[in-house]
N, C-alpha and C. Protein backbone atom coordinates (compact mmCIF):
# COMPACT_ATOMS: atom_id res chain seq x y z
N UNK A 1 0.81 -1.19 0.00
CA UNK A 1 0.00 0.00 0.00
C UNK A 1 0.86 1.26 0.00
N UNK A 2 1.92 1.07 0.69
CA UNK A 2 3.02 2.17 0.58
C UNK A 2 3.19 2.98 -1.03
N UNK A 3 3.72 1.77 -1.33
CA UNK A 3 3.73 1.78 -2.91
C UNK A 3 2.94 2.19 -4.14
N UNK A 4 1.78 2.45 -3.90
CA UNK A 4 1.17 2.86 -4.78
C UNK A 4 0.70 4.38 -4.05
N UNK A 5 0.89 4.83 -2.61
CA UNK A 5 1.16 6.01 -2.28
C UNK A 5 2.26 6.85 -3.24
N UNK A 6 3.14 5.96 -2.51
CA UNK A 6 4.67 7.15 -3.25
C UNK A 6 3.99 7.22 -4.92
N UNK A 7 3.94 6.00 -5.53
CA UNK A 7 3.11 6.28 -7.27
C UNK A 7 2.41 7.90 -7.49
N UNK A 8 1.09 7.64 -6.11
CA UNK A 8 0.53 8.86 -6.27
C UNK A 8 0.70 10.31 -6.37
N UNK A 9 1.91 10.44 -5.06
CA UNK A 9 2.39 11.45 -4.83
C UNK A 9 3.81 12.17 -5.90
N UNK A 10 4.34 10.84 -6.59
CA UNK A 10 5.34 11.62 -7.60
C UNK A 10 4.18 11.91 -8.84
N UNK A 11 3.25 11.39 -9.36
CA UNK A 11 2.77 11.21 -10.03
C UNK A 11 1.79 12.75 -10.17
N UNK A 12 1.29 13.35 -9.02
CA UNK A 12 0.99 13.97 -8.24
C UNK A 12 1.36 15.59 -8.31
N UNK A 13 2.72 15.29 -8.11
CA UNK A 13 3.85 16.06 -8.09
C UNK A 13 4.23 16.63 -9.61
N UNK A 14 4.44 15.23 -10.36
CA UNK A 14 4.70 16.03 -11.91
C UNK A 14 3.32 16.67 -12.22
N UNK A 15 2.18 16.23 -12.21
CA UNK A 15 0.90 16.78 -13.03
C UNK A 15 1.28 18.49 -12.25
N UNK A 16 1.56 18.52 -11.13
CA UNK A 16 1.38 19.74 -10.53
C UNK A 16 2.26 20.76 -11.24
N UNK A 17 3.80 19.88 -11.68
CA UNK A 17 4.40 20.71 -12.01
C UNK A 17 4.27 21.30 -13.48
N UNK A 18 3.72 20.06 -14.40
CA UNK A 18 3.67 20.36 -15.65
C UNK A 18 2.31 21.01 -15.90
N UNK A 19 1.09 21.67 -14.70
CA UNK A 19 -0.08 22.41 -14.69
C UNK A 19 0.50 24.21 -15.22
N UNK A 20 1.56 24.21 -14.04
CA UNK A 20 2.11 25.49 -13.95
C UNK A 20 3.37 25.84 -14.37
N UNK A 21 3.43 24.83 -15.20
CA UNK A 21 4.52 24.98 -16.48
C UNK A 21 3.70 25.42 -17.72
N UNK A 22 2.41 24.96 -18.24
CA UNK A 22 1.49 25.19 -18.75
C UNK A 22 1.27 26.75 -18.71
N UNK A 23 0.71 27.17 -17.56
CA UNK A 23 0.24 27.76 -17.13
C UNK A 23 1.02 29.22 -16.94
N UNK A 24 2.46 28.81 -16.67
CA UNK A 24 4.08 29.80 -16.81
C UNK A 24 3.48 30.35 -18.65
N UNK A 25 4.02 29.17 -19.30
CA UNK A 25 4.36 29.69 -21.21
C UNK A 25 3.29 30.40 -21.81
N UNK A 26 1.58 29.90 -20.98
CA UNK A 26 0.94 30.56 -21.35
C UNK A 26 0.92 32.08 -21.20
N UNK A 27 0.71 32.69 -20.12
CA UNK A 27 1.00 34.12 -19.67
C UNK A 27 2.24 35.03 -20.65
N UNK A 28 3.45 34.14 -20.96
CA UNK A 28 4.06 34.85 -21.15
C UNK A 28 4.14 34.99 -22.98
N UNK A 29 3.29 33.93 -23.67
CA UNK A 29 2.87 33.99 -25.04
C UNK A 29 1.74 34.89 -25.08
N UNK A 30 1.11 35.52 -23.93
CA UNK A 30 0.07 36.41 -23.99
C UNK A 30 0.50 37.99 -24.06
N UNK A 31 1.91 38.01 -23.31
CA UNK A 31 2.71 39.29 -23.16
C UNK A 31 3.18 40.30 -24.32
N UNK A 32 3.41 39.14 -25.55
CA UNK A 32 4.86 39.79 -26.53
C UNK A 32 3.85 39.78 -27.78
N UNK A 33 3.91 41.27 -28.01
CA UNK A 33 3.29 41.66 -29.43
C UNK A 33 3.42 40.84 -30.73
N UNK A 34 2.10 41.11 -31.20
CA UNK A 34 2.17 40.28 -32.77
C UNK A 34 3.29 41.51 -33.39
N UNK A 35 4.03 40.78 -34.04
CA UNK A 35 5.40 41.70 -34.43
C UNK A 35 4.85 40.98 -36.65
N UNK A 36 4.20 40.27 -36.86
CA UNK A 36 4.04 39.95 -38.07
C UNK A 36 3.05 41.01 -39.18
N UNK A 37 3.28 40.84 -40.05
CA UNK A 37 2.76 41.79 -41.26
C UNK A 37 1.27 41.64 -41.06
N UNK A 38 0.79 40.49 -40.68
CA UNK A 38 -0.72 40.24 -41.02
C UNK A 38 -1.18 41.05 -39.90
N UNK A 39 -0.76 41.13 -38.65
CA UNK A 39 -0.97 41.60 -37.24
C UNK A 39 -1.28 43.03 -37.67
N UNK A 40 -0.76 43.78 -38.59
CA UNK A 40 -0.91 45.19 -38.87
C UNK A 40 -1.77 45.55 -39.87
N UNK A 41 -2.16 46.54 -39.53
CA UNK A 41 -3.11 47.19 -40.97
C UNK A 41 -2.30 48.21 -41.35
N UNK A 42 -2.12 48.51 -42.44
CA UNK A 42 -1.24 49.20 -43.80
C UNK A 42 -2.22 50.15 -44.39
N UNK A 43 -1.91 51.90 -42.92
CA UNK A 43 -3.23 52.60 -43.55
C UNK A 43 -2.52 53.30 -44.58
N UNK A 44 -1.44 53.37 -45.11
CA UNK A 44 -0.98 53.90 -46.49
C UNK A 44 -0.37 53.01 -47.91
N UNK A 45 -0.79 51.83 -47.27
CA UNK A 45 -0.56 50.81 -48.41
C UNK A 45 0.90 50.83 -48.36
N UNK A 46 2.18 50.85 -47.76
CA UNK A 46 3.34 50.52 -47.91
C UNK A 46 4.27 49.48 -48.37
N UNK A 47 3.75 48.60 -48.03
CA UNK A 47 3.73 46.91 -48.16
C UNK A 47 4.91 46.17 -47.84
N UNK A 48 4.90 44.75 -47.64
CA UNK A 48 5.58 44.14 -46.70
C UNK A 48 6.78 44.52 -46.35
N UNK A 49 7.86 45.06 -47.33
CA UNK A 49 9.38 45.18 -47.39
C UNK A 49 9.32 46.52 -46.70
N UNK A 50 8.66 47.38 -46.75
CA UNK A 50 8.64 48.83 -45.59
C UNK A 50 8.38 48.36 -44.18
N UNK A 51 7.35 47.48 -43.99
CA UNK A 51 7.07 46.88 -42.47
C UNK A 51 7.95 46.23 -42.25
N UNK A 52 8.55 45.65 -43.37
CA UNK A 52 9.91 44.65 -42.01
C UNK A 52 11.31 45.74 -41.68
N UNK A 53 11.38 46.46 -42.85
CA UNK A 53 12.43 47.32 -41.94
C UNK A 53 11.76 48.27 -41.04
N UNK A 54 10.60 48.98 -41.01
CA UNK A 54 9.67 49.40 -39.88
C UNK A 54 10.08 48.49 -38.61
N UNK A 55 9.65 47.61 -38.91
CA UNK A 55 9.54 46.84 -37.23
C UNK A 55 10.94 46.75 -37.11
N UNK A 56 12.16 46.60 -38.02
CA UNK A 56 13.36 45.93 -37.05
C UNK A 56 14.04 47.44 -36.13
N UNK A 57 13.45 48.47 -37.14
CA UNK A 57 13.90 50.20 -36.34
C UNK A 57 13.14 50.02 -34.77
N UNK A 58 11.56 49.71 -34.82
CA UNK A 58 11.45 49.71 -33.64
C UNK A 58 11.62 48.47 -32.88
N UNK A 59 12.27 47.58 -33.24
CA UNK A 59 11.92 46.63 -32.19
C UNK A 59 13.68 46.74 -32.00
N UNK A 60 14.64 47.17 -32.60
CA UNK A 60 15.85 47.93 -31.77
C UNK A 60 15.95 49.18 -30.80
N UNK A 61 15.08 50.12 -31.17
CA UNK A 61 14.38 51.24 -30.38
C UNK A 61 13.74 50.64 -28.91
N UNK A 62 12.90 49.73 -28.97
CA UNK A 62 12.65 49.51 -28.04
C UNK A 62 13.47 48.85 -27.16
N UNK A 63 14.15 47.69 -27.84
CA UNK A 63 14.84 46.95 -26.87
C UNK A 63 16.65 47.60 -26.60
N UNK A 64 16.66 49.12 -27.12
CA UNK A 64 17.54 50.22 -26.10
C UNK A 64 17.13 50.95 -25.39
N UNK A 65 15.78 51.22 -25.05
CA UNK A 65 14.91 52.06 -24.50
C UNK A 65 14.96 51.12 -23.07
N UNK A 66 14.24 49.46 -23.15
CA UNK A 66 14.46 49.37 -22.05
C UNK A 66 15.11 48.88 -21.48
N UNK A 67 16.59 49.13 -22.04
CA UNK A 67 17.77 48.58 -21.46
C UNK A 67 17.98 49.50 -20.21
N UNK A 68 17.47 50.57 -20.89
CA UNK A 68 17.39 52.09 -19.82
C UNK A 68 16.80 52.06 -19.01
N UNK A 69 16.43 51.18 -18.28
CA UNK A 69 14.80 51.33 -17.21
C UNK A 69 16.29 50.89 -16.05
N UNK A 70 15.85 51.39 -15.17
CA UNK A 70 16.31 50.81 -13.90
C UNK A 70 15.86 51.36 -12.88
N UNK A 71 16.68 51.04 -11.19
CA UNK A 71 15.12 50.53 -10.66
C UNK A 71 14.86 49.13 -10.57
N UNK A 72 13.60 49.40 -9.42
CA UNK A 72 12.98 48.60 -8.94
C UNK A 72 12.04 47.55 -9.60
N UNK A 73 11.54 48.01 -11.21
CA UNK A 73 10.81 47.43 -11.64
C UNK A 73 11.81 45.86 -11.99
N UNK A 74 10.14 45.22 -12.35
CA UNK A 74 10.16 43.35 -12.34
C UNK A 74 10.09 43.72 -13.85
N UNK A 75 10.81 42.24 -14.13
CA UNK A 75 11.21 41.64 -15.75
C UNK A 75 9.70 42.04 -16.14
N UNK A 76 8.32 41.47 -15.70
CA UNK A 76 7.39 41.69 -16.20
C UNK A 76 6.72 43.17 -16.58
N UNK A 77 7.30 44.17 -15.86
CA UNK A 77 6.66 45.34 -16.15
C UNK A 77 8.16 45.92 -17.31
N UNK A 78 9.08 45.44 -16.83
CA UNK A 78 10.16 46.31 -18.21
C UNK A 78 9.66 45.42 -19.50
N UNK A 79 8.95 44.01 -19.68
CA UNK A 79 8.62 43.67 -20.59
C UNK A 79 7.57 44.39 -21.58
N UNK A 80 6.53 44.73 -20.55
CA UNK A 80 5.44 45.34 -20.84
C UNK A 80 5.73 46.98 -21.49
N UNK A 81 6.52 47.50 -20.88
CA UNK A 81 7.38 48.77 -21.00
C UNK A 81 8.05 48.31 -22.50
N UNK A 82 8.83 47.46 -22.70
CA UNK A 82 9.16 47.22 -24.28
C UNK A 82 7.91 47.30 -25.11
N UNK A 83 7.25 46.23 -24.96
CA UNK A 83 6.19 46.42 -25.79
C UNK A 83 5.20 47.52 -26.15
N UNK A 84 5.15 48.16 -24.86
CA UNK A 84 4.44 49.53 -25.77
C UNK A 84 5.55 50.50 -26.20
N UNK A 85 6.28 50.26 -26.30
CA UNK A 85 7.66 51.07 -27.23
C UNK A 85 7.14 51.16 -28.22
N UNK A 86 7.16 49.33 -28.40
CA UNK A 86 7.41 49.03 -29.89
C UNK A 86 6.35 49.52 -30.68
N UNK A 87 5.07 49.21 -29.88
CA UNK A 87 3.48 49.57 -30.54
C UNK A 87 3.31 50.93 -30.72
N UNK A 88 4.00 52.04 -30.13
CA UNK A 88 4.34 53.38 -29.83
C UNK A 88 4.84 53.96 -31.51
N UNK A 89 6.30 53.13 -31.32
CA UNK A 89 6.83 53.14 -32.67
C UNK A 89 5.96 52.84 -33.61
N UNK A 90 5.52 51.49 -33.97
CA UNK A 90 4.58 51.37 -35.01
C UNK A 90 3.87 52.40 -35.27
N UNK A 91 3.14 52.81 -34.78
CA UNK A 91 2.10 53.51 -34.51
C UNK A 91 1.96 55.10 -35.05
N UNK A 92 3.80 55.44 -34.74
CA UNK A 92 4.11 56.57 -35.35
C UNK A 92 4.42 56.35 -36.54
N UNK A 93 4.84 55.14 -37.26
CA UNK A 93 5.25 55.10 -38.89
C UNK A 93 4.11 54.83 -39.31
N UNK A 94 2.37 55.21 -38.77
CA UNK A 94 1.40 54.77 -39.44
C UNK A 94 1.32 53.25 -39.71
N UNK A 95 1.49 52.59 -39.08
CA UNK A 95 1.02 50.88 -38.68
C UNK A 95 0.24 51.07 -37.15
N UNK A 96 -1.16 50.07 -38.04
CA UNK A 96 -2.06 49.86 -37.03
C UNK A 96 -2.08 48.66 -36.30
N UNK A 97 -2.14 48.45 -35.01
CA UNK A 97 -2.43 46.65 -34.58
C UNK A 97 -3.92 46.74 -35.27
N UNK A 98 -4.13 45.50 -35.29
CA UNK A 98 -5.54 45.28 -36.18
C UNK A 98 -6.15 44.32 -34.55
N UNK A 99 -7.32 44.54 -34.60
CA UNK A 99 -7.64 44.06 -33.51
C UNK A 99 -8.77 42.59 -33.54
């Protein structure tokens, strides 16, 4: 009877861990901007080869911007802080998130 205790409890143990391993990748695939062409609306018709050098200006812009953060803040809020950089940026070269 021992034995099929300990079973339970490792058994137990992984489901628990692989819940909130789940549960970790999800949150953080919820965090990081659609950075792809389709993700945007093109209110001047520019087309794809302008948006990819668009995004690589801001998504270097951003990720020197918050190299700059310091302080108290958590990985999660300087993350969040990148990302509206980047959407910031977009936003000023006339790229829309499409919603």
């Amino acid at each position: 009877m021992n034995i099929k205790l300990r079973v339970f409890k490792i058994n137990r143990k992984s489901c628990e861990k692989l819940i909130v391993l789940f549960i970790f990748l999800f949150s953080i695939s919820g965090c990081a901007p659609k950075t792809d062409y389709a993700s945007f609306e093109d209110k001047k018709e520019k087309g794809a080869k302008v948006f990819i050098k668009d995004r690589q200006v801001c998504q270097n812009l951003s990720s020197e911007n918050a190299r700059q953060i310091e302080g108290s803040k958590g990985a999660g809020e300087r993350l969040n802080h990148k990302n509206l950089l980047f959407l910031l940026c977009m936003k000023n070269k006339d790229w829309a998130v499409r919603h």
